[in-house]
Protein backbone atom coordinates (compact mmCIF):
# COMPACT_ATOMS: atom_id res chain seq x y z
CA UNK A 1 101.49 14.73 30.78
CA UNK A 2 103.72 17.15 32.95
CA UNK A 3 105.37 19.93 31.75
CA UNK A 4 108.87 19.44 33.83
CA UNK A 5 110.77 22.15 31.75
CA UNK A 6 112.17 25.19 33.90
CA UNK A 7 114.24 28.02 32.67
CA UNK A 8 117.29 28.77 34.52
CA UNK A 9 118.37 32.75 33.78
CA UNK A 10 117.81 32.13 30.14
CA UNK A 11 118.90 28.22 29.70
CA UNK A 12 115.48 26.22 29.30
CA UNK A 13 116.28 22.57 31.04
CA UNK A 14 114.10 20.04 30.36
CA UNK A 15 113.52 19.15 33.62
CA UNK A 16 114.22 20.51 37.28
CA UNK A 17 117.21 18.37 38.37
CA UNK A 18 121.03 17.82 37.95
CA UNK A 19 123.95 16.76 39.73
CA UNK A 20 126.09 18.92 42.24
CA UNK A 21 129.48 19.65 41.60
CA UNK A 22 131.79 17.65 42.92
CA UNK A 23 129.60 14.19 42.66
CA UNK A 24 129.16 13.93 39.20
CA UNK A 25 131.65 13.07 36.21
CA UNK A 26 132.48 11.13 33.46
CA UNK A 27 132.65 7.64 35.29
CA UNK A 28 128.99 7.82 36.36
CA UNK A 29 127.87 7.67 32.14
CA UNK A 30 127.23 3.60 32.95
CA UNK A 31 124.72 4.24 35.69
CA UNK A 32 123.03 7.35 34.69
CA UNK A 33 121.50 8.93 31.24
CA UNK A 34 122.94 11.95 30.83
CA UNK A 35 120.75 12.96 28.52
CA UNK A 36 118.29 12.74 30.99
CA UNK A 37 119.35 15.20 33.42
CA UNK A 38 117.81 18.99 33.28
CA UNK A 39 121.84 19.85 32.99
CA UNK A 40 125.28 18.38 33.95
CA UNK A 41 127.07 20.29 36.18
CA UNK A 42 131.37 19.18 36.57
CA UNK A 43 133.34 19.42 39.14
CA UNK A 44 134.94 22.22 40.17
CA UNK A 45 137.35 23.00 37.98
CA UNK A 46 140.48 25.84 38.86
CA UNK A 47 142.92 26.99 36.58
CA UNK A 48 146.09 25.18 37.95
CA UNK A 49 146.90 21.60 38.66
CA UNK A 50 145.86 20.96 42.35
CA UNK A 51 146.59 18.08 44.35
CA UNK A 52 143.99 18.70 46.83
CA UNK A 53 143.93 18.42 50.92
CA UNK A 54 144.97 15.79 52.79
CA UNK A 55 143.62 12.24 53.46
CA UNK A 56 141.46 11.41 54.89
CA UNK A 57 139.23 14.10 52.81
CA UNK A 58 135.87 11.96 53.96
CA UNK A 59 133.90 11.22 56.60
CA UNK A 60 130.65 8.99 57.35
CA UNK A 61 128.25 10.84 59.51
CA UNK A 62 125.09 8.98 60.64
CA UNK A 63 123.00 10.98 58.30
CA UNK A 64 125.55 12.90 56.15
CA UNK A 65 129.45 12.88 55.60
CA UNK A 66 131.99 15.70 56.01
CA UNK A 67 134.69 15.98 53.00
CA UNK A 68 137.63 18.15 53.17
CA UNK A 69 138.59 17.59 49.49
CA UNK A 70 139.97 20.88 48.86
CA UNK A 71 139.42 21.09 44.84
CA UNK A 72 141.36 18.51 43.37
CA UNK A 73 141.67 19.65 39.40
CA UNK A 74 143.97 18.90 36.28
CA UNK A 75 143.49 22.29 35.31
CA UNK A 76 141.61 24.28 33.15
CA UNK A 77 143.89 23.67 29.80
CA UNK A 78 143.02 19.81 30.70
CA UNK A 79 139.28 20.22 31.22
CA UNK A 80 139.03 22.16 27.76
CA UNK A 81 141.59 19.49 25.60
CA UNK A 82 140.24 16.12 27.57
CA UNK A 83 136.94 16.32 29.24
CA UNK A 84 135.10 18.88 27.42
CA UNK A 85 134.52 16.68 24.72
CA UNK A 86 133.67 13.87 26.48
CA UNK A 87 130.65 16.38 27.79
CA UNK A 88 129.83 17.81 23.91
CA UNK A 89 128.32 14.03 23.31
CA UNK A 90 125.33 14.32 25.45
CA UNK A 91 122.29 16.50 24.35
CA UNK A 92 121.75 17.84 28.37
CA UNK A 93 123.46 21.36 29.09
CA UNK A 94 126.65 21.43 30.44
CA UNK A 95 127.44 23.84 33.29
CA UNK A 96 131.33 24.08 34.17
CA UNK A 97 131.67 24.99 37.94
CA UNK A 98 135.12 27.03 38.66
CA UNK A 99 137.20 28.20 41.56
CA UNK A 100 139.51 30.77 41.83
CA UNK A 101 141.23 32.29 45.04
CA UNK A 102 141.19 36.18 43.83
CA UNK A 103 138.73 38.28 41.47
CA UNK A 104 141.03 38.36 38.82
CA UNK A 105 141.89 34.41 38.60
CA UNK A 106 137.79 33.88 38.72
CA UNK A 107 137.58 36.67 35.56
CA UNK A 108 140.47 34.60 33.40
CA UNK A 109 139.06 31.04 34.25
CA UNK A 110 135.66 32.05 32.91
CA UNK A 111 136.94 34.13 29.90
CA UNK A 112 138.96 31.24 28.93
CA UNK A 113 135.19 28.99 29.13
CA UNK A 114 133.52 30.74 26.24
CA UNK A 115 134.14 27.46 24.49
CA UNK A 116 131.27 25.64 22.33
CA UNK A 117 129.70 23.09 24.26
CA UNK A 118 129.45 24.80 27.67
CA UNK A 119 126.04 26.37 28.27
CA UNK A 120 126.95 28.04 32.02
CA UNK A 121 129.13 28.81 34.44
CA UNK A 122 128.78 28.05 38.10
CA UNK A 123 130.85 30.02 40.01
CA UNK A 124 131.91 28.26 43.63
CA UNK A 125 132.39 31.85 45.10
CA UNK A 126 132.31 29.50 48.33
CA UNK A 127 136.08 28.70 48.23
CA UNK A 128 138.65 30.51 50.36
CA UNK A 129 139.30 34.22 49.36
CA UNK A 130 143.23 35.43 49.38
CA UNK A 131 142.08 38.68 49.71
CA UNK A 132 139.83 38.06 52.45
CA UNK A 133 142.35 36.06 54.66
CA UNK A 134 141.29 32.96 53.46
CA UNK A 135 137.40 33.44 53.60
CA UNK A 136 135.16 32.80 51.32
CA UNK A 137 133.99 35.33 48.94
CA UNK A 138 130.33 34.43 49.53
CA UNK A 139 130.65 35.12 53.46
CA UNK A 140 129.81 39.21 52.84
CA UNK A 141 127.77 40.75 50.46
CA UNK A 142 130.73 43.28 49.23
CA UNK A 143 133.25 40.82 48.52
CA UNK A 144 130.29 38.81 46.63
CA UNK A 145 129.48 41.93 44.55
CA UNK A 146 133.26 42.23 43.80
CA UNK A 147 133.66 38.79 41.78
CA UNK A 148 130.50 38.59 40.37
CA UNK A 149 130.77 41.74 38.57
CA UNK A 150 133.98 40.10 37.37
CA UNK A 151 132.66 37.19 36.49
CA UNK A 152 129.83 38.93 34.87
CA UNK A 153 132.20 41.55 32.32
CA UNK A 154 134.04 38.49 31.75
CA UNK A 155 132.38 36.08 30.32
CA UNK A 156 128.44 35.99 28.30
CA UNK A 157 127.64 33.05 29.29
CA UNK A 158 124.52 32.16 32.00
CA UNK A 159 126.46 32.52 35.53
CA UNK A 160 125.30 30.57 38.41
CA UNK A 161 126.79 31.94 41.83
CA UNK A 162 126.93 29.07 44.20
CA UNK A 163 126.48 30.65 47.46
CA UNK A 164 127.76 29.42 50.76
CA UNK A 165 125.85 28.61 54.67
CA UNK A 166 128.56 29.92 56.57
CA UNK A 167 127.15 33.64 56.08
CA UNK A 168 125.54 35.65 58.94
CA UNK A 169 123.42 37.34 56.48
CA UNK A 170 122.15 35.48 53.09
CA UNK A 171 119.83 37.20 52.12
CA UNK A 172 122.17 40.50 51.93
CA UNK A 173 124.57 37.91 49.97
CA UNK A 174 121.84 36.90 47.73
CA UNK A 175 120.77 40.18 46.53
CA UNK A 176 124.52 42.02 46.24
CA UNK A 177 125.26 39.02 43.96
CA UNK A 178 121.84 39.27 42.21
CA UNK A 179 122.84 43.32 41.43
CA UNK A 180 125.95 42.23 40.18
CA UNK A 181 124.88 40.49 37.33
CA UNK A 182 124.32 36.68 38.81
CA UNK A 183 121.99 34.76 36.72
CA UNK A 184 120.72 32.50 39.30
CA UNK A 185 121.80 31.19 42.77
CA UNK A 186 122.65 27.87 43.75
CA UNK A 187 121.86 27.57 47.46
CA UNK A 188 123.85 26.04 49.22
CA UNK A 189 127.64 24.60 49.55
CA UNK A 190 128.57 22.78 52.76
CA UNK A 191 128.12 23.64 56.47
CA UNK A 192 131.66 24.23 58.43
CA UNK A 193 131.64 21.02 60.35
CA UNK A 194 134.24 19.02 62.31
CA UNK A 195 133.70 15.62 63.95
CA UNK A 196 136.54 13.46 66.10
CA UNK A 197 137.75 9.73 66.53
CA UNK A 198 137.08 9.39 70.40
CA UNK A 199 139.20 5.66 70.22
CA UNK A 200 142.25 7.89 68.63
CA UNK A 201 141.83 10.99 69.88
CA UNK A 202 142.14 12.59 66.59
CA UNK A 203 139.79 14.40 64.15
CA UNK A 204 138.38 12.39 60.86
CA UNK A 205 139.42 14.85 58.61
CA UNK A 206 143.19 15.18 57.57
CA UNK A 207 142.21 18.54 57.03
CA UNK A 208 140.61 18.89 60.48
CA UNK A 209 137.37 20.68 59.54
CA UNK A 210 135.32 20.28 56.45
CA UNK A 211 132.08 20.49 54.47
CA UNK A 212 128.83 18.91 56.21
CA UNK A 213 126.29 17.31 53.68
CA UNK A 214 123.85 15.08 53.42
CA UNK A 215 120.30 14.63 55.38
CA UNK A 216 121.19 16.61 58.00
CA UNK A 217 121.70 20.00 56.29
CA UNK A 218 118.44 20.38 55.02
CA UNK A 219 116.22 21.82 56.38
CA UNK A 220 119.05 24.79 57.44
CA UNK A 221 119.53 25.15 53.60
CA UNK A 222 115.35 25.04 52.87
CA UNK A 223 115.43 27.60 54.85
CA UNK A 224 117.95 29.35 53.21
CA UNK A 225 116.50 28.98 50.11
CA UNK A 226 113.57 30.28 51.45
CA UNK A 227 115.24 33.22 52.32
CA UNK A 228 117.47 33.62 49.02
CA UNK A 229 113.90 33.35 46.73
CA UNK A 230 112.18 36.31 49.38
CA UNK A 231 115.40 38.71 48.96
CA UNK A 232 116.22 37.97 44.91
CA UNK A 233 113.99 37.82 41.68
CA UNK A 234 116.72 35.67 39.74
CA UNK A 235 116.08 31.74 39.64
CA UNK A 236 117.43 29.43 43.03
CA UNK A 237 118.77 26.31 42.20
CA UNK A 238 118.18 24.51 45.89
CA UNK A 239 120.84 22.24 46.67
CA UNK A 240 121.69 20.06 50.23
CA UNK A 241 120.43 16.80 51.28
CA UNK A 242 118.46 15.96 48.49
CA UNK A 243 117.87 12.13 48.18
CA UNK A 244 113.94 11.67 47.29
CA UNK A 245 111.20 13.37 45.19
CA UNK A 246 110.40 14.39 48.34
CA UNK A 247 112.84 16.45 49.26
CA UNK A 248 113.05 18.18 45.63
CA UNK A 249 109.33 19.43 46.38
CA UNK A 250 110.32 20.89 49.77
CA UNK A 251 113.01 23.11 47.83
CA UNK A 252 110.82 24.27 45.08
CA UNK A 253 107.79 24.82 47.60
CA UNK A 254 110.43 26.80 49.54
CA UNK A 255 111.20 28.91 46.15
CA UNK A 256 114.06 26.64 44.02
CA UNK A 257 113.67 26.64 40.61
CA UNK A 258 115.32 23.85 40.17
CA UNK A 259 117.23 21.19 42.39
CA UNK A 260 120.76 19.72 42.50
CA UNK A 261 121.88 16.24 44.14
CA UNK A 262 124.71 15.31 45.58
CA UNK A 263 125.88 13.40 48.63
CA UNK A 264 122.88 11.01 47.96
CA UNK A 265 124.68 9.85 44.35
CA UNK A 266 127.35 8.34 46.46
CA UNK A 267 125.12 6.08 48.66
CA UNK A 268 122.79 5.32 45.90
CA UNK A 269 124.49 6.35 42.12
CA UNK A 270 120.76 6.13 40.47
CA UNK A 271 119.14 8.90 43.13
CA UNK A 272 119.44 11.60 40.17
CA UNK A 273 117.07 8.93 38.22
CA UNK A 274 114.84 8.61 41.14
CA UNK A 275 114.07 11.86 41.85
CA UNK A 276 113.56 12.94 38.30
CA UNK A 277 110.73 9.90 37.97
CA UNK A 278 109.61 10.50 41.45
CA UNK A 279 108.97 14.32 40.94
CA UNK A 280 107.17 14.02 38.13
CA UNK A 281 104.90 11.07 39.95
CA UNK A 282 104.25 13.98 42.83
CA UNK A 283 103.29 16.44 39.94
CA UNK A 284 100.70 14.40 38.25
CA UNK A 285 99.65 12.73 41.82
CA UNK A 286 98.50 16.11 43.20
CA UNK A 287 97.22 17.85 39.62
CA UNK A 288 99.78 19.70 38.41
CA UNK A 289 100.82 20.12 35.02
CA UNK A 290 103.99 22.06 35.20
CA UNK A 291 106.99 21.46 37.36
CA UNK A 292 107.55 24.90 37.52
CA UNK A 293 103.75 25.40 39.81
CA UNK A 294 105.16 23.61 42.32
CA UNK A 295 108.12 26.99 42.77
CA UNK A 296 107.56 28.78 45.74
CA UNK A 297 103.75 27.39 46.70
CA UNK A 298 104.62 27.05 49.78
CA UNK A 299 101.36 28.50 52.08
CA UNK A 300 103.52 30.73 54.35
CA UNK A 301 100.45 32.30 55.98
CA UNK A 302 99.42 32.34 59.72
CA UNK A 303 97.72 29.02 60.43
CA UNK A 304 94.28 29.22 61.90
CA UNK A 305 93.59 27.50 64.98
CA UNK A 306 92.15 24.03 63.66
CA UNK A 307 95.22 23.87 61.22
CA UNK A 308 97.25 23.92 64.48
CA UNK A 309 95.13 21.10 65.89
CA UNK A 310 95.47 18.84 62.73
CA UNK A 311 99.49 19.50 62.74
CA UNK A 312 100.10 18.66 65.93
């Protein structure tokens, strides 16, 4: 029998893996048992109504998609009164992800969370920044610091800083929001991508440029995760084309704690399932009896010269 509890800055999960924001909600309750998942994580959810960006906000890549959604939400008042309890049924934790564009909107929407029911925050601090000129908050290490330690006097709750890929320097991001009072990182949100209709001349996106995810962002944001565990002691919650078993034991090799799916739940709404059963196969396949041995094993060292001939 494996052990596939993890503790996530405090909050035990009884198993390694969970939804990403923005691909998970109430509708998916036929297809998957929530009470199955190490935690359930919303969408992102900002304190006004938003409509969102234009259509088209998606895009089929060969071995991804772009979206340019832009944070659709009812609001927060709606979230508490409507979907909250919908959430309170289910036994798995429930982790509210938020957006904000300034410090002090991220402070109120998490001060106005400390609801029963909700077990963490995740904090997309990878949304654009009005006091940045529209970048996002995760791109430097000061601005990072600035809304974390916001988020952090605000509310008591476990925070989760979702960091972003479009940063020269994550490991720098990684530890300012670590000294600020993060509980754990989720690494990563989407890659800046664009892509264009060559028959009408025009990009996919009504938005122009969006989010790249799926497949083909891996192994930029293994690597990132790699970097995030080497620079920060708090838990890494690896997240970016994850569709297999397979790919949830390359994160937690690489350092994650624990793994998030995503673009995968469109294509196939039972991957969450799958990897759960699948990861736990891997475990007891190669002798291990918790999850949590399997977090940063990775055998980094110089390889000697027959391990060079075997790999190649």
């Amino acid at each position: 029998m494996v052990d596939m509890s993890v503790t996530i800055g405090g909050l035990t999960l009884a198993n390694p893996v969970m939804p990403a924001s923005g691909t998970f909600g109430e509708g998916l309750a036929g297809v998957v048992d929530y009470n199955s998942l190490g935690a359930m994580v919303t969408k992102t959810i900002t304190a006004e109504l938003r409509s969102g960006n234009p259509v088209p906000r998606v895009s089929e890549l060969s071995n991804g998609m772009l979206n340019s959604i832009g944070i659709p939400s009812k609001g927060i008042d709606h979230f508490i009164a409507e979907a909250l309890p919908f959430y309170r049924q289910y036994g798995s934790p429930l982790v509210v992800s938020i957006s904000a564009p300034t410090v002090e909107d991220f402070a109120s929407v998490a001060k106005q969370l400390n609801q029963p029911g909700i077990a963490a925050i995740e904090a997309n601090i990878s949304c654009p920044n009005i006091e940045e000129d529209g970048r996002a908050f995760a791109m430097t290490a000061d601005s990072t610091a600035r809304v974390v330690e916001a988020l952090r006097a605000a509310t008591a709750l476990p925070l989760w800083v979702k960091l972003t890929p479009n940063t020269g320097d994550v490991s720098a991001v990684a530890r300012a929001a670590e000294n600020a009072g993060a509980d754990a990182l989720v690494v990563a949100n989407t890659i800046l991508a664009m892509s264009i209709d060559i028959e009408t001349l025009r990009p996919t996106l009504g938005n122009i440029m969006g989010g790249m995810s799926g497949q083909a962002v891996k192994p930029i944001i293994v690597r990132m995760t790699y970097q995030c565990a080497q620079a920060a002691r708090i838990p890494i919650i690896g997240c970016g084309g994850i569709a297999s078993a397979d790919d949830a034991v390359e994160y937690m090799l690489a350092g994650a704690s624990a793994v998030q799916v995503g673009t995968a739940s469109f294509v196939k709404p039972h991957a969450l399932t799958d990897v759960m059963v699948g990861l736990e196969a891997y475990c007891r396949r190669k002798g291990f009896d918790r999850v949590t041995d399997l977090i940063g094993a990775i055998s980094d060292g110089q390889m000697r010269v027959d391990e060079m001939d075997v790999a190649l």
